[in-house]
N, C-alpha and C. Protein backbone atom coordinates (compact mmCIF):
# COMPACT_ATOMS: atom_id res chain seq x y z
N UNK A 1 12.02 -11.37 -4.97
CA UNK A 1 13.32 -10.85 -5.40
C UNK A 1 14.39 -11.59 -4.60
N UNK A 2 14.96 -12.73 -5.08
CA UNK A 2 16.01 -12.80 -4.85
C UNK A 2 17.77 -12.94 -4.91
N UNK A 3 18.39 -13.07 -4.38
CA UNK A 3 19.43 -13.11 -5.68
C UNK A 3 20.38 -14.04 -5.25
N UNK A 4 21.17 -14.78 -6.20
CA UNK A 4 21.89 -16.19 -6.68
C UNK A 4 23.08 -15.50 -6.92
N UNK A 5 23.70 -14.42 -6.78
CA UNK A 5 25.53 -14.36 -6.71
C UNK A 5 25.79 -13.93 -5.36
N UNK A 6 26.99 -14.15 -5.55
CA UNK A 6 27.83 -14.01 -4.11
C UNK A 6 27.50 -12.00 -3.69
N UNK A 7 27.96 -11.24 -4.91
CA UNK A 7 27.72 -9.70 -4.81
C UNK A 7 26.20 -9.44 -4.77
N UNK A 8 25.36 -10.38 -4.89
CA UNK A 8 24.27 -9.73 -5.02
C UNK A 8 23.60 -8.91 -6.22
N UNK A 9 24.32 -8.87 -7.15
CA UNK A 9 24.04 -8.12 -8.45
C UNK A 9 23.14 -9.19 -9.53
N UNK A 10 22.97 -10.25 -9.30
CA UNK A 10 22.21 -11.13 -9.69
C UNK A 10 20.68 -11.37 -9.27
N UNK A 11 19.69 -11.34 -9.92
CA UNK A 11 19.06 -11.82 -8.46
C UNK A 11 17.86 -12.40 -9.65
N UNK A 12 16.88 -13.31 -9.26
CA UNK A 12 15.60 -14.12 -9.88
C UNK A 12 14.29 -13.30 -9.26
N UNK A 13 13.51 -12.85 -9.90
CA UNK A 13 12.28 -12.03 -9.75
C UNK A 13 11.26 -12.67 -10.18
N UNK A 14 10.33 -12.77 -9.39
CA UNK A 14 9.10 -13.72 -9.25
C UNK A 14 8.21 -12.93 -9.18
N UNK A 15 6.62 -12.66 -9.58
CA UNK A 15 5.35 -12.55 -9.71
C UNK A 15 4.14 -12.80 -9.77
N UNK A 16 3.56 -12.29 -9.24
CA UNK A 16 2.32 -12.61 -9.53
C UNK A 16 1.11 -11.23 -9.43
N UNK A 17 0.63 -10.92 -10.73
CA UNK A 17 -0.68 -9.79 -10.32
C UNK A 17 -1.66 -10.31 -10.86
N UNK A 18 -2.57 -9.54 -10.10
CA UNK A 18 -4.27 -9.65 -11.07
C UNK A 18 -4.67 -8.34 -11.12
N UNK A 19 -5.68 -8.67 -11.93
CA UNK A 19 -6.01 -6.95 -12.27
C UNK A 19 -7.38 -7.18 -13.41
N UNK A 20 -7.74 -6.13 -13.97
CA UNK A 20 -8.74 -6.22 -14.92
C UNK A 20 -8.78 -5.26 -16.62
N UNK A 21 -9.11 -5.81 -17.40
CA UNK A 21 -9.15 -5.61 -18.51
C UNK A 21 -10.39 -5.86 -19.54
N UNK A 22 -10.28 -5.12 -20.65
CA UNK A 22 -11.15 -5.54 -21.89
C UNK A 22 -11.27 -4.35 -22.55
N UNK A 23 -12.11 -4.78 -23.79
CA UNK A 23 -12.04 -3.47 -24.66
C UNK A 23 -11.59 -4.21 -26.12
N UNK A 24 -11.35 -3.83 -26.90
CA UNK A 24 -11.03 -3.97 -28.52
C UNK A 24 -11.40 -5.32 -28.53
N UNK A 25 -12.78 -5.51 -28.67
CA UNK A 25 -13.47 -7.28 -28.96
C UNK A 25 -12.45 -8.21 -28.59
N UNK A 26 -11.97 -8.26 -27.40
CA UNK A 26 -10.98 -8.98 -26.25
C UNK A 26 -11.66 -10.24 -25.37
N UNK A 27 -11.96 -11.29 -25.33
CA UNK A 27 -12.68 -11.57 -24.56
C UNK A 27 -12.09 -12.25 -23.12
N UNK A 28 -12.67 -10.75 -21.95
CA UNK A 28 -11.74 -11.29 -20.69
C UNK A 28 -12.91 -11.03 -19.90
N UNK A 29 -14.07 -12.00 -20.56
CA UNK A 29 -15.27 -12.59 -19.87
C UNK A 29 -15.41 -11.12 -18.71
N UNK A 30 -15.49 -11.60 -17.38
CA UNK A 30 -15.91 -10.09 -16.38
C UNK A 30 -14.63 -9.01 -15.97
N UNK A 31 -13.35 -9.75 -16.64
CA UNK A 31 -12.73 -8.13 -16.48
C UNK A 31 -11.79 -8.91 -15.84
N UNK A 32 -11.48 -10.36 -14.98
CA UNK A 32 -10.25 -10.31 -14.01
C UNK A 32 -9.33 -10.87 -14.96
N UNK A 33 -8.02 -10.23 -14.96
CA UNK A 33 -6.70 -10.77 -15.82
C UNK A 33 -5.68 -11.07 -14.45
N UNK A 34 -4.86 -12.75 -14.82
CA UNK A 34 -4.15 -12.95 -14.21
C UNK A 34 -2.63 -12.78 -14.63
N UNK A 35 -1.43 -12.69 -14.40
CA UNK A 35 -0.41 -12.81 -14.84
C UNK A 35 0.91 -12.81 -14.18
N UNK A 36 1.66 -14.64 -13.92
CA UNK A 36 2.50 -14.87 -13.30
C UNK A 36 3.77 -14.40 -13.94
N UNK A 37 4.58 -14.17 -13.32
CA UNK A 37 5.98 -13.50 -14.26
C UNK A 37 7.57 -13.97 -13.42
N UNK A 38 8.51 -14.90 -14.39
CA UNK A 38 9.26 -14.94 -13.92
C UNK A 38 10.66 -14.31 -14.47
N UNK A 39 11.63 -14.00 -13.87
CA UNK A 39 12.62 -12.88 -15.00
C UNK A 39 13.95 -12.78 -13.99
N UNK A 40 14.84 -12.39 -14.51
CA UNK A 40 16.42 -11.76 -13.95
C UNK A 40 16.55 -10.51 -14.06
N UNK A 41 17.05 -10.42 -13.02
CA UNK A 41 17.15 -8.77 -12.37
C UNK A 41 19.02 -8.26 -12.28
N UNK A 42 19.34 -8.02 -13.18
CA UNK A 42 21.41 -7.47 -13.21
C UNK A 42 21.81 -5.94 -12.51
N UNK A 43 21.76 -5.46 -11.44
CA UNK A 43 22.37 -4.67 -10.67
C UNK A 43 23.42 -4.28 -11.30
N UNK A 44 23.16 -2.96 -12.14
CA UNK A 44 24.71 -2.31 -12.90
C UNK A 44 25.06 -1.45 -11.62
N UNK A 45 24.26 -0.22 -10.96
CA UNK A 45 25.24 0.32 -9.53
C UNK A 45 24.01 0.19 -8.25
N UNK A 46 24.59 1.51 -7.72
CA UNK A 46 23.33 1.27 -6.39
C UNK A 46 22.19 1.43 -7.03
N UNK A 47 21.88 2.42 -7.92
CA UNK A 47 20.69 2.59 -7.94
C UNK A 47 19.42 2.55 -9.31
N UNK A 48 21.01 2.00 -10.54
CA UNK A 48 20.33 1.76 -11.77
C UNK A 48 20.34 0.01 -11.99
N UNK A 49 19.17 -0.85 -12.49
CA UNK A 49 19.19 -2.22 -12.79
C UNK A 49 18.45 -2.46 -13.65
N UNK A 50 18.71 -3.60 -14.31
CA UNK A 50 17.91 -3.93 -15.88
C UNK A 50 17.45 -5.35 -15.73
N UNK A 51 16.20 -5.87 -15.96
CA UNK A 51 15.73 -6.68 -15.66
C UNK A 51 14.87 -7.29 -17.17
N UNK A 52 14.52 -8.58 -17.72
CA UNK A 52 14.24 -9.13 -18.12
C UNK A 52 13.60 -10.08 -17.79
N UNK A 53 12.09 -10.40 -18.37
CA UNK A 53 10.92 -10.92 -17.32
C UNK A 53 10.00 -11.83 -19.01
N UNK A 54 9.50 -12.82 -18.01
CA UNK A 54 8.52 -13.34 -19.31
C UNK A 54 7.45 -13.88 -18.68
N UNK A 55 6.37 -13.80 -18.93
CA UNK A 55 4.76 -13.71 -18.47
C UNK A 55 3.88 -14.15 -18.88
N UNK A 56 3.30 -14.86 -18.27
CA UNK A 56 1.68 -15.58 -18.79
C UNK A 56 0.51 -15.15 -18.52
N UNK A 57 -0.20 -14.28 -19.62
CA UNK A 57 -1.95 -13.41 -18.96
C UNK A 57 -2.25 -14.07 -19.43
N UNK A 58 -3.81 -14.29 -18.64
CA UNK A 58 -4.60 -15.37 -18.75
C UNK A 58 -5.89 -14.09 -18.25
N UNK A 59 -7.64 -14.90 -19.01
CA UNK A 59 -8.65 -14.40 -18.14
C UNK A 59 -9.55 -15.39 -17.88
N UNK A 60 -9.13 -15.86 -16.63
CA UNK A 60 -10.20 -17.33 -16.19
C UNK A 60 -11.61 -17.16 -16.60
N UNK A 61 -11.88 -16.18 -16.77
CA UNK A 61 -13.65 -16.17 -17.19
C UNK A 61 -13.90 -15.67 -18.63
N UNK A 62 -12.29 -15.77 -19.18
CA UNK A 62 -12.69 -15.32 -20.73
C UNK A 62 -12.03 -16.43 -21.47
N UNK A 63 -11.62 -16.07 -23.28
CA UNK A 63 -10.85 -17.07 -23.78
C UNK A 63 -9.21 -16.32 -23.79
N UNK A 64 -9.04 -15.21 -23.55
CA UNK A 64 -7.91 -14.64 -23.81
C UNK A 64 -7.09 -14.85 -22.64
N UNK A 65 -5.70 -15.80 -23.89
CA UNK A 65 -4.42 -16.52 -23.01
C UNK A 65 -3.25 -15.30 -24.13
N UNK A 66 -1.98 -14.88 -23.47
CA UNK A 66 -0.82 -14.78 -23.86
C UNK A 66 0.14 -14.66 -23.26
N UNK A 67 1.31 -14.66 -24.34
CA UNK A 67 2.66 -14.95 -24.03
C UNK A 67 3.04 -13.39 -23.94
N UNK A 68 3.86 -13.10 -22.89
CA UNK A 68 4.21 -11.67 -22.82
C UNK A 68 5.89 -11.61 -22.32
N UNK A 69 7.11 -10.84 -22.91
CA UNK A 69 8.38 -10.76 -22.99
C UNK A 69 8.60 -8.83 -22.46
N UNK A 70 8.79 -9.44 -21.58
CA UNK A 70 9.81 -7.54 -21.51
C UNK A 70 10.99 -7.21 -20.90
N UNK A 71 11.00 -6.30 -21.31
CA UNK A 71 12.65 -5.42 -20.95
C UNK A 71 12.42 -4.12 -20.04
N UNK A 72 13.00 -4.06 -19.10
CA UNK A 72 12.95 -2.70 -18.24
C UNK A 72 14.58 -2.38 -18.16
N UNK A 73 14.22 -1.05 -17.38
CA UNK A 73 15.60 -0.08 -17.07
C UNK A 73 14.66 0.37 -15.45
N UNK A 74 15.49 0.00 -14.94
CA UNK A 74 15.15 0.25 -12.89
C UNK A 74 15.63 1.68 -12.22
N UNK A 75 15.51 2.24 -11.47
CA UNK A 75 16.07 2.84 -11.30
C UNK A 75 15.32 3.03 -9.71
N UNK A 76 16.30 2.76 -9.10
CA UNK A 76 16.07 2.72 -7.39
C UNK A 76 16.58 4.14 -6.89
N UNK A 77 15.37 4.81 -6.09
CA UNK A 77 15.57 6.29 -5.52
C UNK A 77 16.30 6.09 -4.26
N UNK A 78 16.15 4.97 -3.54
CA UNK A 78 16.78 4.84 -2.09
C UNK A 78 16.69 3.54 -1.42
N UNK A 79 17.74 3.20 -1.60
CA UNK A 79 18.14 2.22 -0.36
C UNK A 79 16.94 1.65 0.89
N UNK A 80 16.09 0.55 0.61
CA UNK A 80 14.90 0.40 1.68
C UNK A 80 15.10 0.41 3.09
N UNK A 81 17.19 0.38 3.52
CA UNK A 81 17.29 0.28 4.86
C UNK A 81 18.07 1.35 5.23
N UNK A 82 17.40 2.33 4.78
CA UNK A 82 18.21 4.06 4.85
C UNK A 82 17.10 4.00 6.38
N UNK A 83 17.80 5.04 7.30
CA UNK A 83 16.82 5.57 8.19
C UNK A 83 15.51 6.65 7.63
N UNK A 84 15.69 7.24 7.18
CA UNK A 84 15.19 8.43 5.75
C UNK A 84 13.74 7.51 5.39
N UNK A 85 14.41 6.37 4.49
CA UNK A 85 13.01 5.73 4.07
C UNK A 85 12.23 5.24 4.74
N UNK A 86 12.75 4.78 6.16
CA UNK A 86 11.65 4.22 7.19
C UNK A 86 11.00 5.66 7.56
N UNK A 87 11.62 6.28 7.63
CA UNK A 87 10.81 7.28 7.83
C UNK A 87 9.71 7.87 7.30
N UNK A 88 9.76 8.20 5.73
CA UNK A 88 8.97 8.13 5.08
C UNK A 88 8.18 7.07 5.17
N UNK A 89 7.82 6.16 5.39
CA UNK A 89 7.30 4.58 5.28
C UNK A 89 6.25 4.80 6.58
N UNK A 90 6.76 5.35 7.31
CA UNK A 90 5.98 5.65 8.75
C UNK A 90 4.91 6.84 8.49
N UNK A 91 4.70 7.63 7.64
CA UNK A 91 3.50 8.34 7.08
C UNK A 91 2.74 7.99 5.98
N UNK A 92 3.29 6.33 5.76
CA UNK A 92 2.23 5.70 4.47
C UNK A 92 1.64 4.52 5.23
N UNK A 93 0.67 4.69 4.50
CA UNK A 93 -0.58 3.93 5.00
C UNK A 93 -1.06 3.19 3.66
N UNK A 94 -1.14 1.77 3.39
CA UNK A 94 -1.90 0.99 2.88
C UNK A 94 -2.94 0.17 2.88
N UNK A 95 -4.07 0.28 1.94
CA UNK A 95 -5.18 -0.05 2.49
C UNK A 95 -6.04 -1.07 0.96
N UNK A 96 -5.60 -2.51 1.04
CA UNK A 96 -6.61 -3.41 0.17
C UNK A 96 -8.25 -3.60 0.52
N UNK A 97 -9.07 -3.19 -0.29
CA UNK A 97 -10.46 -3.80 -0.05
C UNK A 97 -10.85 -3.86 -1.31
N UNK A 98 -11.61 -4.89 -1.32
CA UNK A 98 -13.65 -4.50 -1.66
C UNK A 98 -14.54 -3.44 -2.27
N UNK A 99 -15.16 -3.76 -3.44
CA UNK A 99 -16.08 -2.61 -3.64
C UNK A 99 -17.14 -3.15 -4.08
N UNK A 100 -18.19 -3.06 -3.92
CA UNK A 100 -19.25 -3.77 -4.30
C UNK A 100 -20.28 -2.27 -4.88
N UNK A 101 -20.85 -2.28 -6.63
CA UNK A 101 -21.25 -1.75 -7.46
C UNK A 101 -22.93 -2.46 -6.81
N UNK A 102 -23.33 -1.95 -6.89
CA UNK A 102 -24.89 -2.51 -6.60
C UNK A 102 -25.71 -1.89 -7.64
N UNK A 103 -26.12 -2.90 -9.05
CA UNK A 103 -26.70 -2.68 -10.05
C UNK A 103 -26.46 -1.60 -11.06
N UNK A 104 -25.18 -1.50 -11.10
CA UNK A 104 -24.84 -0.60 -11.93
C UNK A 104 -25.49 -0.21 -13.56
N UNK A 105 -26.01 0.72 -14.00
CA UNK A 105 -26.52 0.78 -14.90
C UNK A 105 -25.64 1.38 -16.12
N UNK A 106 -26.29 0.88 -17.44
CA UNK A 106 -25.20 1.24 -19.02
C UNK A 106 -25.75 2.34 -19.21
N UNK A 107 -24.97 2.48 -20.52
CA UNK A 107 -25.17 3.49 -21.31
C UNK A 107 -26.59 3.22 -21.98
N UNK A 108 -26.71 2.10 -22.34
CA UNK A 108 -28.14 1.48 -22.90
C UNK A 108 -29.59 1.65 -21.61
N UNK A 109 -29.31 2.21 -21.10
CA UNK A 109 -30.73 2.11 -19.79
C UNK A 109 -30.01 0.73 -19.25
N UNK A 110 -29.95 -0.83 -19.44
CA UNK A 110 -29.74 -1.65 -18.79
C UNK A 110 -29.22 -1.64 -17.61
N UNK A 111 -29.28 -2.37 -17.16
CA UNK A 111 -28.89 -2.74 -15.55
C UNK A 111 -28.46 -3.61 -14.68
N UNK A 112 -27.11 -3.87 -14.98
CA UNK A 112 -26.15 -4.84 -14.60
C UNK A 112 -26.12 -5.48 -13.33
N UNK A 113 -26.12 -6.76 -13.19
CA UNK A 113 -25.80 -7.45 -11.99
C UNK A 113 -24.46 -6.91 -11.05
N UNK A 114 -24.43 -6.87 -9.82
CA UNK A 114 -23.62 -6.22 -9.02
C UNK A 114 -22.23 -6.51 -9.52
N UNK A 115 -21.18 -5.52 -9.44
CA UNK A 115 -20.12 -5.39 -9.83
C UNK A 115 -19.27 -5.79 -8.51
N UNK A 116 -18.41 -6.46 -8.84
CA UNK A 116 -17.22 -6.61 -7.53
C UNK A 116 -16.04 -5.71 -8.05
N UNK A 117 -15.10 -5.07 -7.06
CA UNK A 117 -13.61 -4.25 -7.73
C UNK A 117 -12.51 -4.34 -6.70
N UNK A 118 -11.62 -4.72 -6.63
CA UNK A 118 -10.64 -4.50 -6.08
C UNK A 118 -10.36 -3.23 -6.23
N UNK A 119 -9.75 -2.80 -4.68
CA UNK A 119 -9.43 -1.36 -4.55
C UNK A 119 -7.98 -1.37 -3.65
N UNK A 120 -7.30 -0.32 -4.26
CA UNK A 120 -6.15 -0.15 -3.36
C UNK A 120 -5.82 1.62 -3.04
N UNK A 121 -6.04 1.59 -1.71
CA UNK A 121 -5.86 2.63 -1.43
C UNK A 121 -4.25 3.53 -0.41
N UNK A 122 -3.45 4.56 -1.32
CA UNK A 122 -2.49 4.86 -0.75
C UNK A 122 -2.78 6.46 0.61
N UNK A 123 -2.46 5.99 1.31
CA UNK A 123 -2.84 7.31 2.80
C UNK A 123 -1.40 7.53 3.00
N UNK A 124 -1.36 9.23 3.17
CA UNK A 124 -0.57 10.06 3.40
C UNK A 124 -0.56 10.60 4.87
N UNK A 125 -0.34 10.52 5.69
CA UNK A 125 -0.89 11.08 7.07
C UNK A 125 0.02 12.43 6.80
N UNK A 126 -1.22 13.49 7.07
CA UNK A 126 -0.40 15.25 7.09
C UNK A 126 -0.30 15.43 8.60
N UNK A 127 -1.55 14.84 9.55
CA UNK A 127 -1.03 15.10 11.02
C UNK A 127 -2.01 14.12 11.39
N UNK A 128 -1.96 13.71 12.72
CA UNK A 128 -2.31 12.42 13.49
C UNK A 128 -3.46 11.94 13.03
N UNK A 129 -4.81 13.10 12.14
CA UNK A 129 -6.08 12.41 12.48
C UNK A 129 -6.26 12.61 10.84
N UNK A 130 -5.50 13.49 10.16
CA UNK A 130 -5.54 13.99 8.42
C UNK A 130 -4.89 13.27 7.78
N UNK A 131 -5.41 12.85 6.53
CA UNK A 131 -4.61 12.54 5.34
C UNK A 131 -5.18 12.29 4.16
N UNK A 132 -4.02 12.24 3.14
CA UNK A 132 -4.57 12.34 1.76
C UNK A 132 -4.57 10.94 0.98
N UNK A 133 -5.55 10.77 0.53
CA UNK A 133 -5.72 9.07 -0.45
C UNK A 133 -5.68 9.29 -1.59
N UNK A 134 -5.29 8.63 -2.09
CA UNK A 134 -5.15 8.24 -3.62
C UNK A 134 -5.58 6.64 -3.68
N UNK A 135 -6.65 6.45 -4.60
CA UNK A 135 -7.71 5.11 -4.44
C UNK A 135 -7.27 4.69 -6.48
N UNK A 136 -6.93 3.68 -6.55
CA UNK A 136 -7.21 3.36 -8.05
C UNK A 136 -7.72 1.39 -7.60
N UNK A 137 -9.03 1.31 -8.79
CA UNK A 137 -10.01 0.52 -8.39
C UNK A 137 -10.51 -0.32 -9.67
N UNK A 138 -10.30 -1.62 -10.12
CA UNK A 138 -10.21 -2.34 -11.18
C UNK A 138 -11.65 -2.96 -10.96
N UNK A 139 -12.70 -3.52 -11.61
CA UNK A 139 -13.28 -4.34 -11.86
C UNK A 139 -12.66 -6.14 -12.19
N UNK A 140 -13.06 -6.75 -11.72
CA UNK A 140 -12.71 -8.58 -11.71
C UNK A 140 -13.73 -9.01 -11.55
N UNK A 141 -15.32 -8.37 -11.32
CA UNK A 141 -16.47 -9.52 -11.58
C UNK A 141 -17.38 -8.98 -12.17
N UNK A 142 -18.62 -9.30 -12.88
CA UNK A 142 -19.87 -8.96 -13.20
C UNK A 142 -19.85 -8.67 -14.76
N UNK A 143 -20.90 -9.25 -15.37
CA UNK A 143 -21.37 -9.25 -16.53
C UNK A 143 -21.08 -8.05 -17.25
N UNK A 144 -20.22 -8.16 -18.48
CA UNK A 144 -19.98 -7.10 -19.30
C UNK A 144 -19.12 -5.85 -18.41
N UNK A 145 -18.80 -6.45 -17.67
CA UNK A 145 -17.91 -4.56 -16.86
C UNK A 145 -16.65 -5.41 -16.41
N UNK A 146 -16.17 -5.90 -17.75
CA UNK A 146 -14.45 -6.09 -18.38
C UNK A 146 -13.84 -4.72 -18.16
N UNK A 147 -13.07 -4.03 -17.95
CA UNK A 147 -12.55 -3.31 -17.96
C UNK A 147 -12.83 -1.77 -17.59
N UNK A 148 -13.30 -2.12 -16.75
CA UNK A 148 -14.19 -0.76 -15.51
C UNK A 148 -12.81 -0.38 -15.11
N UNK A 149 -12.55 0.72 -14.43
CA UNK A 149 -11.22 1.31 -14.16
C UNK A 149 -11.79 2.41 -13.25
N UNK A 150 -10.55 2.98 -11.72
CA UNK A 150 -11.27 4.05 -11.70
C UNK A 150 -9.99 4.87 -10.81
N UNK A 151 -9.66 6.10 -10.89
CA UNK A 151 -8.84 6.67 -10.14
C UNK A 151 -9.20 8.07 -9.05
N UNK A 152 -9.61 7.79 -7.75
CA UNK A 152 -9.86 8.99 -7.03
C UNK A 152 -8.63 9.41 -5.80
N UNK A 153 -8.66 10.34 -5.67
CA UNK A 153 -7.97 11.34 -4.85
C UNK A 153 -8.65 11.95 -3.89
N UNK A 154 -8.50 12.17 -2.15
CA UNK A 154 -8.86 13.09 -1.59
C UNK A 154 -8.67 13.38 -0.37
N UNK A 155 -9.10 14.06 0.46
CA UNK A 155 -8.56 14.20 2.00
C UNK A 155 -9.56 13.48 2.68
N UNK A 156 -8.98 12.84 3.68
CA UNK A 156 -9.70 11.79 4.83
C UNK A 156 -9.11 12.16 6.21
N UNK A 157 -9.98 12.08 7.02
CA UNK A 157 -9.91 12.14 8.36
C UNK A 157 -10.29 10.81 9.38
N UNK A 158 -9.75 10.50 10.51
CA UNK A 158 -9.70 9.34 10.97
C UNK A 158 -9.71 9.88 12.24
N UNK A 159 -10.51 9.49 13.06
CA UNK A 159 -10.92 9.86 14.89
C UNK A 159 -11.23 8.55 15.17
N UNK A 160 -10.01 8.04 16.54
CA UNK A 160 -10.13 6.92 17.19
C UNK A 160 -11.62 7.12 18.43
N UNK A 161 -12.09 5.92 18.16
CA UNK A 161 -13.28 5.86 19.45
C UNK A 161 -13.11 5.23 20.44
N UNK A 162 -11.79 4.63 20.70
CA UNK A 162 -11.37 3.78 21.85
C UNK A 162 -10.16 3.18 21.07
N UNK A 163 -9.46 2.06 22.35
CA UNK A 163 -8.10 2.19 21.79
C UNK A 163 -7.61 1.20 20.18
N UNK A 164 -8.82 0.50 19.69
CA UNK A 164 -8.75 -0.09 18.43
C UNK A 164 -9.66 0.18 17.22
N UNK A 165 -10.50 0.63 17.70
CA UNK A 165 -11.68 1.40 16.96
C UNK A 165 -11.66 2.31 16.63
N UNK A 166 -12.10 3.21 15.61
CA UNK A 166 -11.88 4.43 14.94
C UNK A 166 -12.95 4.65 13.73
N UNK A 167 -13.16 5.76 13.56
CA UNK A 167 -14.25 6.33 12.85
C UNK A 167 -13.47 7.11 11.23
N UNK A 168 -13.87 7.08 10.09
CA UNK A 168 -13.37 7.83 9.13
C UNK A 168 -14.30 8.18 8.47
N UNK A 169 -13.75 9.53 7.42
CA UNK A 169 -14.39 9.74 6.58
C UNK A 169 -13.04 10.36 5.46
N UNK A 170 -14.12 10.21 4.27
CA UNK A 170 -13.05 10.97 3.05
C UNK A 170 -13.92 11.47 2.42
N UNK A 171 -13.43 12.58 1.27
CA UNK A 171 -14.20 12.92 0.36
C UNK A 171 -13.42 12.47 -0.85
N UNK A 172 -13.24 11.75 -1.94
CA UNK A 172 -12.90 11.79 -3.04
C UNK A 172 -13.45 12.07 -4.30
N UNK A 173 -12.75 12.37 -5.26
CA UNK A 173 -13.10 13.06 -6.56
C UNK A 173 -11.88 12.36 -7.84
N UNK A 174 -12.30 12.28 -8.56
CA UNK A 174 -11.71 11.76 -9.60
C UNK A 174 -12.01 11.07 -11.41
N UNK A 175 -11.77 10.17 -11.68
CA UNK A 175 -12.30 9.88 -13.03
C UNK A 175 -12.67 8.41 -13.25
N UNK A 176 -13.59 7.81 -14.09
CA UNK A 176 -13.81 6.55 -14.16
C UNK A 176 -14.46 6.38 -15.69
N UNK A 177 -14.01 5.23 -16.08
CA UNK A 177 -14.44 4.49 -17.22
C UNK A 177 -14.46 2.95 -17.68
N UNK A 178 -14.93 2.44 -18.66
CA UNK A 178 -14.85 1.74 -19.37
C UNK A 178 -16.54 0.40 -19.01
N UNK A 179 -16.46 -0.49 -19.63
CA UNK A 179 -17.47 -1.15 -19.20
C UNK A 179 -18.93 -0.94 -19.59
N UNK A 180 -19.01 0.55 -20.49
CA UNK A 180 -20.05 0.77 -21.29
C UNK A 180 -21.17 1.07 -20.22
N UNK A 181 -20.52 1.66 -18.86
CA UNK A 181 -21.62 2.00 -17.67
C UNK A 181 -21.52 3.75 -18.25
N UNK A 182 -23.20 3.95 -17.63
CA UNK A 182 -23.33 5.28 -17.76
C UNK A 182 -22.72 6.23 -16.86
N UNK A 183 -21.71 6.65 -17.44
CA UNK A 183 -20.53 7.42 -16.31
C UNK A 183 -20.46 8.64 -17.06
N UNK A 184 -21.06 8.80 -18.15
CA UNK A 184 -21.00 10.54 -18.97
C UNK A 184 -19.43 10.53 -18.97
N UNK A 185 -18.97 11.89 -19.42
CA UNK A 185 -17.65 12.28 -19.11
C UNK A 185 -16.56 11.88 -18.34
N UNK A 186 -17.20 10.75 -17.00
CA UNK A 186 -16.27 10.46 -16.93
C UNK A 186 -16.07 10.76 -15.56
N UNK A 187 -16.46 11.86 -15.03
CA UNK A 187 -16.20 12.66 -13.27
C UNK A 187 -16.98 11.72 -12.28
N UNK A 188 -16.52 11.56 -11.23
CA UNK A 188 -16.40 11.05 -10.36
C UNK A 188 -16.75 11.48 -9.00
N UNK A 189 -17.48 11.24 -7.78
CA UNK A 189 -17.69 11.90 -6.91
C UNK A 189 -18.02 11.02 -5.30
N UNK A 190 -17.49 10.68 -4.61
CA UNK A 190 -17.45 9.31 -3.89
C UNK A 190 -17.29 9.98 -2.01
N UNK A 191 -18.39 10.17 -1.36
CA UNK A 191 -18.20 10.50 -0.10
C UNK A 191 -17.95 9.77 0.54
N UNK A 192 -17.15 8.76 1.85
CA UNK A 192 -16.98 7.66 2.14
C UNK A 192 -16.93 8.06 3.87
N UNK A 193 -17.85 7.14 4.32
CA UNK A 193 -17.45 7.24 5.99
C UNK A 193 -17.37 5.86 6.06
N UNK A 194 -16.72 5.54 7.35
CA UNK A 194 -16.52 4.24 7.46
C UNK A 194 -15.75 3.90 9.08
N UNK A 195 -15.72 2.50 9.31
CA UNK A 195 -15.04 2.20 10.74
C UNK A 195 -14.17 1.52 10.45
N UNK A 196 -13.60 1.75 11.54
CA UNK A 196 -11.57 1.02 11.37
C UNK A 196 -12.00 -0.14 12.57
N UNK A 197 -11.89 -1.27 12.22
CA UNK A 197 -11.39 -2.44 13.76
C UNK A 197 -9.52 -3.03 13.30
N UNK A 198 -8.65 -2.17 14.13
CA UNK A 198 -7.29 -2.46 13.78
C UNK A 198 -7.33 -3.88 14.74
N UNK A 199 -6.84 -4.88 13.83
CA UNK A 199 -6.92 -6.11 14.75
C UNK A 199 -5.18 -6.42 15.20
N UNK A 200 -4.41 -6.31 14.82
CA UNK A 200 -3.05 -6.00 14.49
C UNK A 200 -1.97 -4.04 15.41
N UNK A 201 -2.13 -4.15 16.49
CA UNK A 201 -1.31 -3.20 16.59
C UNK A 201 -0.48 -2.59 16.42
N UNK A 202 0.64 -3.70 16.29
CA UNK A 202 2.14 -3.41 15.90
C UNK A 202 2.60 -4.49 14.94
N UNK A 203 3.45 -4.25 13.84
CA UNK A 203 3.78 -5.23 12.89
C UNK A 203 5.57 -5.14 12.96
């Protein structure tokens, strides 16, 4: 995001996501979709802006390329250099990883080569050692699980074991589909313990 007038009400918006897809005889080979996006961003006041963007999806492991055009209406809740929002900002916690599916099986009995997923997870801290996640988790590798999807929710706890090390656990619950894996209905159930090495203290 940057911007090219003197007021600042101008500005050039740049992109880039990946993510995963498939479904309606689509072919986006194991599911990863790329899509660079470049567009103008017009600042009508503080907190309403309209932006216009044009985009190229692509799926490197499939044949599906397009041209994509859109229009938004913005609407900014707060100022990023309010004291207020740092504040808020100081009880969120972000967390990119990894998920590795180990032989996931279909709806057909079959039994799929390991699944890879990007995961992004949002942490709420309620008090020093509690908090609440919200996990949503795409598929980008493995045979036929185009468009695996998955959204869980739940409370996690975090106990340091010395001054960079730390121990967690969560329980999450939530919903998952697509990819023609045997997931029934759909429910979800994911116990997670795990270790923290914070390599990074202060940013």
């Amino acid at each position: 995001h940057y911007p090219i007038t003197i007021d600042q009400r101008l500005s050039i918006n740049a992109k880039l996501a990946a993510g995963s897809g498939g479904g309606g005889n689509v072919d986006t080979g194991g599911g990863l979709i790329l899509s660079p996006t470049l567009g103008l961003e017009y600042q009508l006041s503080d907190h309403i802006a309209v932006e216009a963007d044009g985009s190229y999806l692509t799926a490197p492991e499939g044949d599906f390329n397009n041209k994509i055009l859109t229009l938004a209406l913005k609407y900014y809740f707060q100022n990023p250099i309010d004291n207020g929002a740092k504040a808020e900002r100081d009880n969120l916690r972000l967390r990119l990883s990894n998920e590795t599916y180990f032989d996931p099986q279909s709806k057909t009995g079959a039994t799929n080569p390991n699944m890879q997923l990007m995961n992004l997870n949002v942490d709420y801290w309620l008090t020093r050692h509690w908090y609440i996640t919200g996990q949503t988790a795409f598929a980008y590798k493995g045979l036929r699980t185009g468009g695996y999807f998955s959204g869980l929710i739940g409370p996690g706890v975090q106990w340091p074991l010395c001054k960079k090390l730390s121990l967690y656990a969560e329980a999450l619950v939530g919903t998952a589909g697509g990819a023609g894996l045997d997931i029934s209905e759909g429910a979800l159930a994911e116990p997670v313990v795990g270790i923290n090495y914070q390599i990074i203290t202060d940013i």
